[in-house]
PDB file of N, CA and C in Angstrom:
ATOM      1  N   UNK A   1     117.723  80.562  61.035  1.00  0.00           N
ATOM      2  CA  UNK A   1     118.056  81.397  62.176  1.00  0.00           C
ATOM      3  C   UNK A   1     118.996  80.640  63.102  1.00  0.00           C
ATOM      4  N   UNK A   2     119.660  81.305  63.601  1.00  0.00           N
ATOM      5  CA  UNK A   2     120.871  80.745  64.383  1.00  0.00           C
ATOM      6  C   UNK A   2     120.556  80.576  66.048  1.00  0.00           C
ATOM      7  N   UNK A   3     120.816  79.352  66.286  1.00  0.00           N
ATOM      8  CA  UNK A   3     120.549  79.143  67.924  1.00  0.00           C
ATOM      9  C   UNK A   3     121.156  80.175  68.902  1.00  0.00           C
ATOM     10  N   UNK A   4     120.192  80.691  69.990  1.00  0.00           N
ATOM     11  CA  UNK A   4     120.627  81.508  70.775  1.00  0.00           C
ATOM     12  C   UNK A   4     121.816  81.211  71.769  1.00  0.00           C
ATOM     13  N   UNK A   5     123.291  81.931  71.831  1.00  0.00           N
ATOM     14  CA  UNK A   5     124.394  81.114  72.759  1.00  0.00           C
ATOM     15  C   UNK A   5     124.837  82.030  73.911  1.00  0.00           C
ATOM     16  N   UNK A   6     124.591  81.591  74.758  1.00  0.00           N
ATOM     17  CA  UNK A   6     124.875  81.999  75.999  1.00  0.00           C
ATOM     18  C   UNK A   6     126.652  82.429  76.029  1.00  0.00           C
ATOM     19  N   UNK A   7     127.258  84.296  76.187  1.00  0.00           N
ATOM     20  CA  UNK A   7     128.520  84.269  76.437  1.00  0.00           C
ATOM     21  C   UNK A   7     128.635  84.950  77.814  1.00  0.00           C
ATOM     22  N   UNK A   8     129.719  84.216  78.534  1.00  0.00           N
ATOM     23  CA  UNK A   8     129.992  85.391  79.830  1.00  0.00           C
ATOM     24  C   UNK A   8     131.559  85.478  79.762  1.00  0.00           C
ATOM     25  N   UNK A   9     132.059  86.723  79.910  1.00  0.00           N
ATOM     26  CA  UNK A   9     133.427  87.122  80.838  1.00  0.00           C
ATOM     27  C   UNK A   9     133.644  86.802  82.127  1.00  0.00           C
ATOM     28  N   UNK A  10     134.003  86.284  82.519  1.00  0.00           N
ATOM     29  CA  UNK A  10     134.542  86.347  83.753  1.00  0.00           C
ATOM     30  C   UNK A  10     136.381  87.054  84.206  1.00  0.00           C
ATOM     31  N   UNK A  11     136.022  87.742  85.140  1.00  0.00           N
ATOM     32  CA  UNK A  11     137.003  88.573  85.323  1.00  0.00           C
ATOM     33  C   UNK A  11     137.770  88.698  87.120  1.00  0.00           C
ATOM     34  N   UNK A  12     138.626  88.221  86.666  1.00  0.00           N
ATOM     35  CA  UNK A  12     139.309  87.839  88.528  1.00  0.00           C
ATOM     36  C   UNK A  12     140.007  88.849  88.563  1.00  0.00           C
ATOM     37  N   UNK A  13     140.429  88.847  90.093  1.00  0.00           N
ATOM     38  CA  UNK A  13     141.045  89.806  91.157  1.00  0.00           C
ATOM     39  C   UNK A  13     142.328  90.348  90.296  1.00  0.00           C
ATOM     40  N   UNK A  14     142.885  89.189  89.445  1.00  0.00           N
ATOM     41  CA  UNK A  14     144.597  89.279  89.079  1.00  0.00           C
ATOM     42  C   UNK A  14     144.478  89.534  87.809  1.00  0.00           C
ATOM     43  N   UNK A  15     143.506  89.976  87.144  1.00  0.00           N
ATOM     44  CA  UNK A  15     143.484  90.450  85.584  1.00  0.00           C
ATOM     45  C   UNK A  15     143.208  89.930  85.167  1.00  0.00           C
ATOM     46  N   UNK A  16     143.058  88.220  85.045  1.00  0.00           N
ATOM     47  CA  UNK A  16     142.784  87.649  84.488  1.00  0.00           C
ATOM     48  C   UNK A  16     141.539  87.655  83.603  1.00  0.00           C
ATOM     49  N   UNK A  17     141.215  87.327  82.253  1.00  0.00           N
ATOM     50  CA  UNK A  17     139.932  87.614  81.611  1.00  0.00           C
ATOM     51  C   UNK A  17     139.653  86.126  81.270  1.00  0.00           C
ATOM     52  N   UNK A  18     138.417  85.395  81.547  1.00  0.00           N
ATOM     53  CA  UNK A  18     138.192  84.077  80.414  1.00  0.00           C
ATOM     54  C   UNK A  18     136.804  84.018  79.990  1.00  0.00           C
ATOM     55  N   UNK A  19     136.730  83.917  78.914  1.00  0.00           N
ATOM     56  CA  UNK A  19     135.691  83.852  77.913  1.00  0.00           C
ATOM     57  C   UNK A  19     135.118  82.538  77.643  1.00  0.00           C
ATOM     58  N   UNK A  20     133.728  82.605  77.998  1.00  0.00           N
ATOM     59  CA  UNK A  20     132.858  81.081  78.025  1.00  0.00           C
ATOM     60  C   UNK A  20     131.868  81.768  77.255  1.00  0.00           C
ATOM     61  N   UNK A  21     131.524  80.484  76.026  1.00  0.00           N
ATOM     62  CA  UNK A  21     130.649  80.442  75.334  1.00  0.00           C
ATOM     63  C   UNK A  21     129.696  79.021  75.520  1.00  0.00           C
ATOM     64  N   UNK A  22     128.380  79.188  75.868  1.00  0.00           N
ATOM     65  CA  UNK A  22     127.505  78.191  76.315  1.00  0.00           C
ATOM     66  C   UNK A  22     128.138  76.697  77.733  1.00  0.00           C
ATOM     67  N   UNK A  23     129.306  77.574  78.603  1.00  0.00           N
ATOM     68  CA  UNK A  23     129.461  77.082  79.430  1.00  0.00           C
ATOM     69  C   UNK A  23     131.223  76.805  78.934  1.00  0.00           C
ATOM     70  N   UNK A  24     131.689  76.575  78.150  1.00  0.00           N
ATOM     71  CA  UNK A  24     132.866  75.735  77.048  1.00  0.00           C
ATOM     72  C   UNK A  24     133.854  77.353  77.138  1.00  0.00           C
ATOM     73  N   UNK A  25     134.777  77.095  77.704  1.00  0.00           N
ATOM     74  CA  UNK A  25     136.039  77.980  77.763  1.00  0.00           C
ATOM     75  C   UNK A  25     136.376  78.231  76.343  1.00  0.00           C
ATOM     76  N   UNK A  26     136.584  79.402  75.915  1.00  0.00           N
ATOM     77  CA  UNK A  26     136.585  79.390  74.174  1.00  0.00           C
ATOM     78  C   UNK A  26     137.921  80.450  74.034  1.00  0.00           C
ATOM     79  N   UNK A  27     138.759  81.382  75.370  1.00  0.00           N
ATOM     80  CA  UNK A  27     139.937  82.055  74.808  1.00  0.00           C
ATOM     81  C   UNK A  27     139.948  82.834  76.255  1.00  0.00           C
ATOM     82  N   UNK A  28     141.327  82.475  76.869  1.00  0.00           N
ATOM     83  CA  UNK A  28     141.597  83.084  77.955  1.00  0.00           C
ATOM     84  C   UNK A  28     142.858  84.473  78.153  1.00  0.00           C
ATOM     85  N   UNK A  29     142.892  85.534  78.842  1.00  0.00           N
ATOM     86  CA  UNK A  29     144.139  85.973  78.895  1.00  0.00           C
ATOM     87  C   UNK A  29     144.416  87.309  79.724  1.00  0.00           C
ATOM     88  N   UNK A  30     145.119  87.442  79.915  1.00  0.00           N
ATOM     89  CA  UNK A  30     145.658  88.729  81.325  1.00  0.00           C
ATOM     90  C   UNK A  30     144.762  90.183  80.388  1.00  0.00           C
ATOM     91  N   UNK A  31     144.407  90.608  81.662  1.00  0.00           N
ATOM     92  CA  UNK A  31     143.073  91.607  81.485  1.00  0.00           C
ATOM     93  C   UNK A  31     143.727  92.386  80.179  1.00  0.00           C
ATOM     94  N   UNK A  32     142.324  92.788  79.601  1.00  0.00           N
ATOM     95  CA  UNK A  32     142.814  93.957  78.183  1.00  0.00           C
ATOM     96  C   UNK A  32     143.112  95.305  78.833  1.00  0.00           C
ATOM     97  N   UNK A  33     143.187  96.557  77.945  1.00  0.00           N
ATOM     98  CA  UNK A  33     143.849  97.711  78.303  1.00  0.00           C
ATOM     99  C   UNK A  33     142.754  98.631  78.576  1.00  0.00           C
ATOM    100  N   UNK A  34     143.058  99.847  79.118  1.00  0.00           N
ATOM    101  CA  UNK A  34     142.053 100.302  79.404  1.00  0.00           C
ATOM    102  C   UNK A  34     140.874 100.843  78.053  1.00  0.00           C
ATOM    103  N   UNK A  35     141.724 100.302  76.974  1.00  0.00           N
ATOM    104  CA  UNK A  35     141.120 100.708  75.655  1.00  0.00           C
ATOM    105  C   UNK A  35     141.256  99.981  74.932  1.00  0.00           C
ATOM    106  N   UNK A  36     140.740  99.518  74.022  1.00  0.00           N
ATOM    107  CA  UNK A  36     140.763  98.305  72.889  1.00  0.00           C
ATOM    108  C   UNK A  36     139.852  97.327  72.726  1.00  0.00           C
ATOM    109  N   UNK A  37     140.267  96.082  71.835  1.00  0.00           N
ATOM    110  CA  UNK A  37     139.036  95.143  71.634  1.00  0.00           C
ATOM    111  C   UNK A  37     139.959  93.647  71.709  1.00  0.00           C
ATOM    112  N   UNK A  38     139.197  93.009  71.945  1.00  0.00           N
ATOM    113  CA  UNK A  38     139.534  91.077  71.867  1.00  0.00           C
ATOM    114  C   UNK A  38     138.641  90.686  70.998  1.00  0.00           C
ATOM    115  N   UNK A  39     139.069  89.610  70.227  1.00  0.00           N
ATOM    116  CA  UNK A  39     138.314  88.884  69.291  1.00  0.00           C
ATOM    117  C   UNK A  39     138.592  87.430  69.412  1.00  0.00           C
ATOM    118  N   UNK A  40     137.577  86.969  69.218  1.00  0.00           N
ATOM    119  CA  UNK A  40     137.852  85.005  69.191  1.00  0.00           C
ATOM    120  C   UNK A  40     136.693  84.650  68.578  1.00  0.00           C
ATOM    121  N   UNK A  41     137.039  83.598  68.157  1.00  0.00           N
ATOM    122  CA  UNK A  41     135.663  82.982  67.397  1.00  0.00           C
ATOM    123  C   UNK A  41     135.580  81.394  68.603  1.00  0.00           C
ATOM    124  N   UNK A  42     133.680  81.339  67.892  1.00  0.00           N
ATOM    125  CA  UNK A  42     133.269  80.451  69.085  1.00  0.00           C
ATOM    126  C   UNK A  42     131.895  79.924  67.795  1.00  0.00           C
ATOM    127  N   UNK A  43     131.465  78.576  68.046  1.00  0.00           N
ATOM    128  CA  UNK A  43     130.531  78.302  66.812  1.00  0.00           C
ATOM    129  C   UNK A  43     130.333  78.619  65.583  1.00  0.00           C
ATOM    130  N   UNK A  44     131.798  78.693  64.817  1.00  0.00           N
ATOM    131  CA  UNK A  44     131.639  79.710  63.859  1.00  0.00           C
ATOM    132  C   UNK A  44     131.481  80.585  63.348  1.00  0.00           C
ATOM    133  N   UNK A  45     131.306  81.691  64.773  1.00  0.00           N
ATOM    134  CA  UNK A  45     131.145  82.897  64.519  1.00  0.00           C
ATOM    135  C   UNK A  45     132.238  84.106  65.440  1.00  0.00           C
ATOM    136  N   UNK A  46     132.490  85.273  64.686  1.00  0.00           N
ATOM    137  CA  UNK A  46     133.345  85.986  65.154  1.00  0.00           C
ATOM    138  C   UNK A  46     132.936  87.095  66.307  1.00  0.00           C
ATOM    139  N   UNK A  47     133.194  86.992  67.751  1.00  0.00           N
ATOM    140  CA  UNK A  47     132.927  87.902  68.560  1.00  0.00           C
ATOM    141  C   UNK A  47     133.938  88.803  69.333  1.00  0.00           C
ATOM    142  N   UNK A  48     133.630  90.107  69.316  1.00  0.00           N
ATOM    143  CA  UNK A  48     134.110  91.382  69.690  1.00  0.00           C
ATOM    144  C   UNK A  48     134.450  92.232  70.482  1.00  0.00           C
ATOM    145  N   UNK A  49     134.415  92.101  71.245  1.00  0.00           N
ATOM    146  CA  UNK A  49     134.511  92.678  72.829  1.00  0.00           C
ATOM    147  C   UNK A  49     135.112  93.913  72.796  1.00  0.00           C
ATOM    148  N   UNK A  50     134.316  95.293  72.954  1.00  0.00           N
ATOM    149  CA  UNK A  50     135.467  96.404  72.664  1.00  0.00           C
ATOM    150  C   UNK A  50     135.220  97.198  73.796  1.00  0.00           C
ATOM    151  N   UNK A  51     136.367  97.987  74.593  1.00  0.00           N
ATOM    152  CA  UNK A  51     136.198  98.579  75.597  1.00  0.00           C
ATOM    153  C   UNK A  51     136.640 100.044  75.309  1.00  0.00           C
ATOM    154  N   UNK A  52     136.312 100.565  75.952  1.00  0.00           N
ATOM    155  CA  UNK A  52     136.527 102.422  75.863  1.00  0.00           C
ATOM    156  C   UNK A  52     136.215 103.154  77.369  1.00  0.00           C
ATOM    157  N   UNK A  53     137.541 103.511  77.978  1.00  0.00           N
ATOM    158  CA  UNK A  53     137.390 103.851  79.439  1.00  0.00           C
ATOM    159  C   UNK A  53     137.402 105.031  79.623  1.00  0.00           C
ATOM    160  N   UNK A  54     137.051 105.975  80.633  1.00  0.00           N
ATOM    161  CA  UNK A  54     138.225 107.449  80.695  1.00  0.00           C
ATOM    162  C   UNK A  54     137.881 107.168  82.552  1.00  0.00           C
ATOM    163  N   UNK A  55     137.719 108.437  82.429  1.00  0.00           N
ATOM    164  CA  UNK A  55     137.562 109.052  84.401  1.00  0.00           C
ATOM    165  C   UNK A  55     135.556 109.004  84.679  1.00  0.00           C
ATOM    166  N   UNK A  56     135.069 109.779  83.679  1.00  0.00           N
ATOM    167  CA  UNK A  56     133.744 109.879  83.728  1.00  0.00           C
ATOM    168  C   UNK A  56     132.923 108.724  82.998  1.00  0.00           C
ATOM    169  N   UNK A  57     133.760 107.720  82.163  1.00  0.00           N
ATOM    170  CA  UNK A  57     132.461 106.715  81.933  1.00  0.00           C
ATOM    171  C   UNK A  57     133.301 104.985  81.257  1.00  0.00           C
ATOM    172  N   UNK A  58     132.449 104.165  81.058  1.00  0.00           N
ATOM    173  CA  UNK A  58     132.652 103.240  80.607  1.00  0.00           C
ATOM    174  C   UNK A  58     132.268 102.459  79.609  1.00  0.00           C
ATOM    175  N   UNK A  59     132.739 102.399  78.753  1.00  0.00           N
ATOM    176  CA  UNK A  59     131.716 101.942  77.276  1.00  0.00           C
ATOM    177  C   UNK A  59     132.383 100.304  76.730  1.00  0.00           C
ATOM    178  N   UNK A  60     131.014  99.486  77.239  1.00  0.00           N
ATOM    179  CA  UNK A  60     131.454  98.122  76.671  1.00  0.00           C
ATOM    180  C   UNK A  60     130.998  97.512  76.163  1.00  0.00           C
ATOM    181  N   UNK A  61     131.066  96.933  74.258  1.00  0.00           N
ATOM    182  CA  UNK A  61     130.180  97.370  73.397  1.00  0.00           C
ATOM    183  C   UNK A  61     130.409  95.383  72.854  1.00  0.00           C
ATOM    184  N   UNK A  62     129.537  94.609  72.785  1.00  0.00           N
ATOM    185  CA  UNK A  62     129.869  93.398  71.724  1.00  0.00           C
ATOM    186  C   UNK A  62     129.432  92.917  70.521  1.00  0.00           C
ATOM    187  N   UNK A  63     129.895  92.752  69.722  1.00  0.00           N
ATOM    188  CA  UNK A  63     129.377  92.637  68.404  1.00  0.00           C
ATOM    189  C   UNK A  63     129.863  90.906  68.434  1.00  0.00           C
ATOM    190  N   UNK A  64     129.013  90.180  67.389  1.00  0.00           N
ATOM    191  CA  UNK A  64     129.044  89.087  66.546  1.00  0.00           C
ATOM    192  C   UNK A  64     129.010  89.161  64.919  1.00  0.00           C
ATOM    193  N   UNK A  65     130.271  88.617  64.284  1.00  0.00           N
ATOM    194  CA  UNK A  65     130.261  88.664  63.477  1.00  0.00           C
ATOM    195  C   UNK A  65     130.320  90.153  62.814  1.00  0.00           C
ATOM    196  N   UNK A  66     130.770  91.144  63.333  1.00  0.00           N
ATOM    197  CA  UNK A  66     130.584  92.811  62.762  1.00  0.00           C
ATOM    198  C   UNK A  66     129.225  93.207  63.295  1.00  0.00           C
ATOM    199  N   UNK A  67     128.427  92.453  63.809  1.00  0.00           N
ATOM    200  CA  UNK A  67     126.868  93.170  63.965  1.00  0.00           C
ATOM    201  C   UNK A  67     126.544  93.426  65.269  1.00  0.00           C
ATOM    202  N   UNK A  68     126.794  95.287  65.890  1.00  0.00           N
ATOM    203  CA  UNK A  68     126.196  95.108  67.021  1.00  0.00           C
ATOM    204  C   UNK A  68     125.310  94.336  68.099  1.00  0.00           C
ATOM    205  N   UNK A  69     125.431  93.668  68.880  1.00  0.00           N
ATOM    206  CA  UNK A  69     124.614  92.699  69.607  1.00  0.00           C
ATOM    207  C   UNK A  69     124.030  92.863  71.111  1.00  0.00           C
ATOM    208  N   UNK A  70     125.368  94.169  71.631  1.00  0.00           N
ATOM    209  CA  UNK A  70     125.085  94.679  72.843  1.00  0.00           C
ATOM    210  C   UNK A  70     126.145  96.195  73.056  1.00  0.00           C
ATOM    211  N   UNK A  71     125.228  96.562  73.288  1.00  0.00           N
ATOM    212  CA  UNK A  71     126.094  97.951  73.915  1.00  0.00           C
ATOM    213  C   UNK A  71     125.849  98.176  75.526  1.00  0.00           C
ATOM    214  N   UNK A  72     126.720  98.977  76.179  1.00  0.00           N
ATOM    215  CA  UNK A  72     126.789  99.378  77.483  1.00  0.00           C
ATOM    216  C   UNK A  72     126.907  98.193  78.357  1.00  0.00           C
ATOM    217  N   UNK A  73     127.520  97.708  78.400  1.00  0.00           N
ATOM    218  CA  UNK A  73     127.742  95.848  78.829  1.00  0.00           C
ATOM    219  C   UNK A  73     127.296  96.538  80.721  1.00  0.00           C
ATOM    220  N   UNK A  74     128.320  97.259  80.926  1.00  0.00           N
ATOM    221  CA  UNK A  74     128.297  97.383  82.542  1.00  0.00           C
ATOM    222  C   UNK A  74     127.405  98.828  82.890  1.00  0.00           C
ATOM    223  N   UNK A  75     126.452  98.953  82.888  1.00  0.00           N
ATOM    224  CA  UNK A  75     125.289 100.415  82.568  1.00  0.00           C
ATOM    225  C   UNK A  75     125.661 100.466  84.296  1.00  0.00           C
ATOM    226  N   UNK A  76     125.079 100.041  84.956  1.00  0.00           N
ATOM    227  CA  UNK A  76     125.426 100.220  86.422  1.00  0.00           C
ATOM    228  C   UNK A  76     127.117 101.093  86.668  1.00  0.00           C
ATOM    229  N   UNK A  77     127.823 100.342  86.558  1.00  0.00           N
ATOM    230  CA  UNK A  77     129.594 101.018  86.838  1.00  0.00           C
ATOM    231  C   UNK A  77     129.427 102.170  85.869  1.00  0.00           C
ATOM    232  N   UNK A  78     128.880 102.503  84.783  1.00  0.00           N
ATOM    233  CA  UNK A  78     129.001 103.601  84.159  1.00  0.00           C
ATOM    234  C   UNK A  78     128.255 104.994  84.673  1.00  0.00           C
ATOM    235  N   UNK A  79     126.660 104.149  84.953  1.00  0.00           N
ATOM    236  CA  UNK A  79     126.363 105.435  86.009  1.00  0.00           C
ATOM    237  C   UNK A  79     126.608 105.929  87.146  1.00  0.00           C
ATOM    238  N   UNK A  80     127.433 104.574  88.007  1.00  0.00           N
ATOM    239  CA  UNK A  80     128.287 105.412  89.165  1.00  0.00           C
ATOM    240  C   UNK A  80     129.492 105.753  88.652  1.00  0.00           C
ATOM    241  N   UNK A  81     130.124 105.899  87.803  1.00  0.00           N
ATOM    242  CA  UNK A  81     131.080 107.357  86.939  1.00  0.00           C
ATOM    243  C   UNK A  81     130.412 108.229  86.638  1.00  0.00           C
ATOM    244  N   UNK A  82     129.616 108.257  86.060  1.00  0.00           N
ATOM    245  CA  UNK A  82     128.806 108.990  85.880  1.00  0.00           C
ATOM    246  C   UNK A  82     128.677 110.716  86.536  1.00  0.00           C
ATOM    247  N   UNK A  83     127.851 109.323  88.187  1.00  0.00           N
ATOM    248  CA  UNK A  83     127.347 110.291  89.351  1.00  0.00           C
ATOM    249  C   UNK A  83     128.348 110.607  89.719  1.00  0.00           C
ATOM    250  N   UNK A  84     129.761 110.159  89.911  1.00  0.00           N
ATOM    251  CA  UNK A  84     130.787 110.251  90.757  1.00  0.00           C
ATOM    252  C   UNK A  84     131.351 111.899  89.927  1.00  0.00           C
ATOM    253  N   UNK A  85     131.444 111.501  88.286  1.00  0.00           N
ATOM    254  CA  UNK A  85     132.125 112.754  87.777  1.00  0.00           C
ATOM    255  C   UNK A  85     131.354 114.102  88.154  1.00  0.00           C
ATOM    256  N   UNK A  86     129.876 113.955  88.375  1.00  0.00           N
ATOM    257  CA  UNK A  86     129.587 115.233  88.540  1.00  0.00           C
ATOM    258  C   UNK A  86     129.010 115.676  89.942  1.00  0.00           C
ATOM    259  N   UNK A  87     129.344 115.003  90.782  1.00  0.00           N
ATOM    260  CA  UNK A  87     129.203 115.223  92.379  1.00  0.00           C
ATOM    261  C   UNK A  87     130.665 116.146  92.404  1.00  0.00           C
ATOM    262  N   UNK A  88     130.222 117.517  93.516  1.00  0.00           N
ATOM    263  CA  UNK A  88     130.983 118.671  93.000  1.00  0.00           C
ATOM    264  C   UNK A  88     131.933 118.490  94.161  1.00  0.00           C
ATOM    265  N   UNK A  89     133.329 118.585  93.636  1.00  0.00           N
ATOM    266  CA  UNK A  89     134.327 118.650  94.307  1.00  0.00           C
ATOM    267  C   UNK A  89     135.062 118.985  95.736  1.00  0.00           C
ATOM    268  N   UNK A  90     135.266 119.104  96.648  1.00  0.00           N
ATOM    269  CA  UNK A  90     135.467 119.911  97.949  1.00  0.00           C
ATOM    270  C   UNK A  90     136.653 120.717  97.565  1.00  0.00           C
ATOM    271  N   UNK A  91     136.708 121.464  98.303  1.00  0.00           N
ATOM    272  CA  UNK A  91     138.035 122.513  98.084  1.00  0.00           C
ATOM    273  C   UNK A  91     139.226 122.089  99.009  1.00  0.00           C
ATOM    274  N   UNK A  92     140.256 122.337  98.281  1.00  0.00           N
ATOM    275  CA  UNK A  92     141.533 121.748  99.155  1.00  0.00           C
ATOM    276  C   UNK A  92     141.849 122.949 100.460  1.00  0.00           C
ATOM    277  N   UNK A  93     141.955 122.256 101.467  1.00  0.00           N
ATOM    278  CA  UNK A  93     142.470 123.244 102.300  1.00  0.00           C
ATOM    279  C   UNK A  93     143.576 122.670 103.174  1.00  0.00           C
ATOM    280  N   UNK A  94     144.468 123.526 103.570  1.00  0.00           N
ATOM    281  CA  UNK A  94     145.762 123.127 104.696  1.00  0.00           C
ATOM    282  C   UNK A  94     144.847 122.180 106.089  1.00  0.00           C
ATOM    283  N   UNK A  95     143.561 122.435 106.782  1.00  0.00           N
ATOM    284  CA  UNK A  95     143.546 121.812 107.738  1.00  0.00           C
ATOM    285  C   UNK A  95     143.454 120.304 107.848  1.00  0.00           C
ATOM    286  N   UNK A  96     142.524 120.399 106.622  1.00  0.00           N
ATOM    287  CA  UNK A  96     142.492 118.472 106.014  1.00  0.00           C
ATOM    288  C   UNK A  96     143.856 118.032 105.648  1.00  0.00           C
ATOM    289  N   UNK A  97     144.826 118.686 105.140  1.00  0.00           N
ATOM    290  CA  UNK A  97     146.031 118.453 104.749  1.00  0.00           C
ATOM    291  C   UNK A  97     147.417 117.697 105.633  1.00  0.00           C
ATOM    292  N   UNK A  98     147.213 118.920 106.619  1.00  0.00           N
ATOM    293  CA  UNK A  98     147.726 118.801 108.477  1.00  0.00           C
ATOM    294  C   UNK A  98     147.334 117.611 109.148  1.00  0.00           C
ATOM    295  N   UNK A  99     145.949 117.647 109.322  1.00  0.00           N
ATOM    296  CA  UNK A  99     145.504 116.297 110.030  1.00  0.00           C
ATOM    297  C   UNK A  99     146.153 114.811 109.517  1.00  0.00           C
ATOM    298  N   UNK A 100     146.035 115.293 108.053  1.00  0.00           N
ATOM    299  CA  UNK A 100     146.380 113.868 107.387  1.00  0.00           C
ATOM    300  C   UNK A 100     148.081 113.284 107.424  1.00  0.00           C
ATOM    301  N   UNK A 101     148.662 114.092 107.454  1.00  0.00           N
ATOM    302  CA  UNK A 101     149.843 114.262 108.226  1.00  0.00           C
ATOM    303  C   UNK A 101     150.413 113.341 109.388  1.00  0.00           C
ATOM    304  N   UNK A 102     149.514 114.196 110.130  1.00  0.00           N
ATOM    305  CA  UNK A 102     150.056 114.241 111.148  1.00  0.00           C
ATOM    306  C   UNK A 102     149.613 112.536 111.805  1.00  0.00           C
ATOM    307  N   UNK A 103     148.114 112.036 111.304  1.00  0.00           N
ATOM    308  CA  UNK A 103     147.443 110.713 111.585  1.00  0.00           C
ATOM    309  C   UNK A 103     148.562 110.002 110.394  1.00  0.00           C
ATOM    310  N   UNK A 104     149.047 109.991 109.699  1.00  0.00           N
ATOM    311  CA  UNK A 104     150.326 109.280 108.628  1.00  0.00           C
ATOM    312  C   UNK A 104     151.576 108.821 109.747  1.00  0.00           C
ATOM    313  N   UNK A 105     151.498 110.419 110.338  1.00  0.00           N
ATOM    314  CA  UNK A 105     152.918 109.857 111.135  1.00  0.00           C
ATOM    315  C   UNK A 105     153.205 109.549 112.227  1.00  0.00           C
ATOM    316  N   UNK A 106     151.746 109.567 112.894  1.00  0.00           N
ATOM    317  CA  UNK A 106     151.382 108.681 114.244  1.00  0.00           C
ATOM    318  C   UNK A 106     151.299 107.112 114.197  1.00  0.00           C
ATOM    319  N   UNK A 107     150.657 107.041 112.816  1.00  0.00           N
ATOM    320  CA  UNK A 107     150.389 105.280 112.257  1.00  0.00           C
ATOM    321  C   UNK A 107     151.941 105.054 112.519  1.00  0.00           C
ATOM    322  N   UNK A 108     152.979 105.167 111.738  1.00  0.00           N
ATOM    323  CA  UNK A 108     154.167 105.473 111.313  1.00  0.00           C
ATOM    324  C   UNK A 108     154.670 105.211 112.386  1.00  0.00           C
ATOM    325  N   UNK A 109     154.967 106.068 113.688  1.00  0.00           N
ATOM    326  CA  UNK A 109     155.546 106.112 114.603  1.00  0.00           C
ATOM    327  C   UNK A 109     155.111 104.700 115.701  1.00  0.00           C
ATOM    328  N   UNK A 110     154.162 104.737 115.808  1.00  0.00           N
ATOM    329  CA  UNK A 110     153.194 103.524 116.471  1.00  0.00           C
ATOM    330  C   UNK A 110     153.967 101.824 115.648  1.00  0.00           C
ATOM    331  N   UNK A 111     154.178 102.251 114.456  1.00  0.00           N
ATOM    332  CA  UNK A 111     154.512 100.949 114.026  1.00  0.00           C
ATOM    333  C   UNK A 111     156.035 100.256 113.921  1.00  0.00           C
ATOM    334  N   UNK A 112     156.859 101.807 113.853  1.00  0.00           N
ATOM    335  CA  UNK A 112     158.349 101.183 114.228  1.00  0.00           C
ATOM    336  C   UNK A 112     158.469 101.284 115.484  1.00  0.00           C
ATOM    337  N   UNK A 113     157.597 101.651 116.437  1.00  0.00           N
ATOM    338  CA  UNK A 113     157.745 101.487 118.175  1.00  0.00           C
ATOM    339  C   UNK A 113     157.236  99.761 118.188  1.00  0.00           C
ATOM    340  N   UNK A 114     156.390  99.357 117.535  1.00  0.00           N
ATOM    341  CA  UNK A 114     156.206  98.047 117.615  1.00  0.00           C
ATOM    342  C   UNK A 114     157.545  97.343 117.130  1.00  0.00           C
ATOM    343  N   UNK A 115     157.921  97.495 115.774  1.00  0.00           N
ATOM    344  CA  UNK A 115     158.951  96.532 115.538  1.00  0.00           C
ATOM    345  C   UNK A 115     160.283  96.553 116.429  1.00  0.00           C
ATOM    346  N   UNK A 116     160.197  97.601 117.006  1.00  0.00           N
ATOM    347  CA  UNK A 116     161.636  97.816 118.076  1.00  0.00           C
ATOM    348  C   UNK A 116     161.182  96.583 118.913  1.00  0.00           C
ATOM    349  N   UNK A 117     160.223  97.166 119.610  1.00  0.00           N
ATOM    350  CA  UNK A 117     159.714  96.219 120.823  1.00  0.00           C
ATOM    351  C   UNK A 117     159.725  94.784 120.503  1.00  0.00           C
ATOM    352  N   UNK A 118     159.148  94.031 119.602  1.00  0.00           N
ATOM    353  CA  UNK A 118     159.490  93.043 119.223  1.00  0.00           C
ATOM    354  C   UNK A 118     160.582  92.449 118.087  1.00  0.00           C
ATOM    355  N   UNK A 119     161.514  93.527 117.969  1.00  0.00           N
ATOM    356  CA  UNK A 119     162.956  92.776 117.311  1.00  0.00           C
ATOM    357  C   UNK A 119     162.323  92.332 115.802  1.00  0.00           C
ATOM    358  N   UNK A 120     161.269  92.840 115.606  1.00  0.00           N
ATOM    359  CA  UNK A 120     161.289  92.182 114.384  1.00  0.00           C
ATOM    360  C   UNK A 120     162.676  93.100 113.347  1.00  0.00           C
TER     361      UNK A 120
END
């Protein structure tokens, strides 16, 4: 039987993805797509990382060696897609529309009255 090995992703602000196996950096690189898989091997063995995105969910599945090992990596972020896809919509209307406007072009106005004033 094969010793149990600790893997984590780590995933930064700038895309970046790096892959640690039992602490030991094992394959780094600018975030994957919103669909697809990464592969690297680490102790001799081949691991999988496959992602599958849309609007309503998130599916992040890892295998070793071809053999399922984990599914639903992020269960939390998937059920707030989840909840988010089926929390029911508001209806568009002109007054929310207007307001938003009009607070756009007050920000707007407020901010090239500043740069006048100070020459920037």
């Amino acid at each position: 039987m094969d010793p149990v090995h600790e893997v984590r992703i780590d995933f930064s602000r700038w895309g970046r993805e790096s892959y640690f196996v039992d602490g030991v950096l094992v394959d780094q690189c600018w975030s994957m797509r919103w669909n697809g898989e990464r592969t690297f091997e680490a102790h001799g063995h081949s691991i999988t990382v496959r992602v599958r995105t849309s609007m309503k969910s998130l599916e992040v599945q890892a295998h070793v060696d071809g053999r399922l090992v984990a599914d639903n990596l992020f269960a939390e972020v998937n059920a707030m897609l989840q909840r988010r896809a089926q929390k029911p919509r508001q209806p568009w209307n002109w007054d929310d529309w207007i307001s938003q406007v009009v607070l756009w072009f007050a920000i707007a106005f407020g901010m090239f009255s500043a740069m006048r004033y100070f020459k920037w």
